[in-house]
Protein backbone atom coordinates (compact mmCIF):
# COMPACT_ATOMS: atom_id res chain seq x y z
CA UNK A 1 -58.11 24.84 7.14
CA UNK A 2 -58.61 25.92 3.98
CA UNK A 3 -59.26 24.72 0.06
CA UNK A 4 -57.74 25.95 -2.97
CA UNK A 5 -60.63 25.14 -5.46
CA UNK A 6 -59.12 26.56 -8.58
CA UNK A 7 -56.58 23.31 -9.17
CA UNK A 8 -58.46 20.17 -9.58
CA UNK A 9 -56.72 16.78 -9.77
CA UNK A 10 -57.82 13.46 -10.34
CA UNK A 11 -56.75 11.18 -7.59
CA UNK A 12 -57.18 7.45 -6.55
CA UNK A 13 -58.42 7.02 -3.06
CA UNK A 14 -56.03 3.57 -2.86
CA UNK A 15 -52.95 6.18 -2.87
CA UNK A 16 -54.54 8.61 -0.10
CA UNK A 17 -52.58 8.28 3.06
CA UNK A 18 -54.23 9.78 6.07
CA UNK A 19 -51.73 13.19 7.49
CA UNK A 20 -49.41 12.44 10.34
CA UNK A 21 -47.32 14.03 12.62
CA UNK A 22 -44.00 12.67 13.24
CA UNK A 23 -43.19 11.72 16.94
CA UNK A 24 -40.06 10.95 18.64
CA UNK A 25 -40.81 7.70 20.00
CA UNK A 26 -43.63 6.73 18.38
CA UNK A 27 -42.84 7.51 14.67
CA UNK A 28 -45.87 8.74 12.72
CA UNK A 29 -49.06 9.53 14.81
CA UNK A 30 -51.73 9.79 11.96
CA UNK A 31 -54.09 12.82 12.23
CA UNK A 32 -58.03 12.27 11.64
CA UNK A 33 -59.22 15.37 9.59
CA UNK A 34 -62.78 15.25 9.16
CA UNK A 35 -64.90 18.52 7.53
CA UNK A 36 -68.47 18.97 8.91
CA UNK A 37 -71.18 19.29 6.18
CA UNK A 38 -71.27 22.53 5.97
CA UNK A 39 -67.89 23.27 4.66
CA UNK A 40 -68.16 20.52 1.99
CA UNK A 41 -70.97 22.45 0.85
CA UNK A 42 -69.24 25.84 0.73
CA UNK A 43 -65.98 23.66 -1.37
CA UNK A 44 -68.75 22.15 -3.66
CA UNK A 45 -70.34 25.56 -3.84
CA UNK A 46 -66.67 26.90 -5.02
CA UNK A 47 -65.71 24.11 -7.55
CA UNK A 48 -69.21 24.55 -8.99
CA UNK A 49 -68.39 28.22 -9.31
CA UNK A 50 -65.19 27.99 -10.70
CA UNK A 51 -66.40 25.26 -13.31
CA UNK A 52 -69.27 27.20 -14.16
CA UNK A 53 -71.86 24.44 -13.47
C-alpha cells in the first residue's frame, strides 16, 4: 500500500464507500483496509512535511 501525500483533498466521510472486489456470484465483496499506527504516523509525518508544519 502506499500514499501519495503531495495531493490533498477535502472529502466527506458520508460519500466514502469501503473498496470491494467484484465476485461472480456474490457481486461486490467489500474489502476491510485498516493501517496500523505506525504508518499513519509516517503519512502524518509526510503531509506535515510537505505542508511545512
Amino acid at each position: 500500500m502506499w500514499a501519495k501525500c503531495d495531493m490533498l483533498a477535502t472529502i466527506s466521510f458520508d460519500r466514502l464507500t469501503k473498496p470491494y472486489k467484484k465476485t461472480q456470484h456474490a457481486g461486490r465483496k467489500y474489502i476491510g483496509v485498516f493501517l496500523c499506527e505506525e504508518d499513519m504516523e509516517a503519512i502524518d509525518a509526510c503531509l506535515r512535511a510537505y505542508l511545512s508544519l
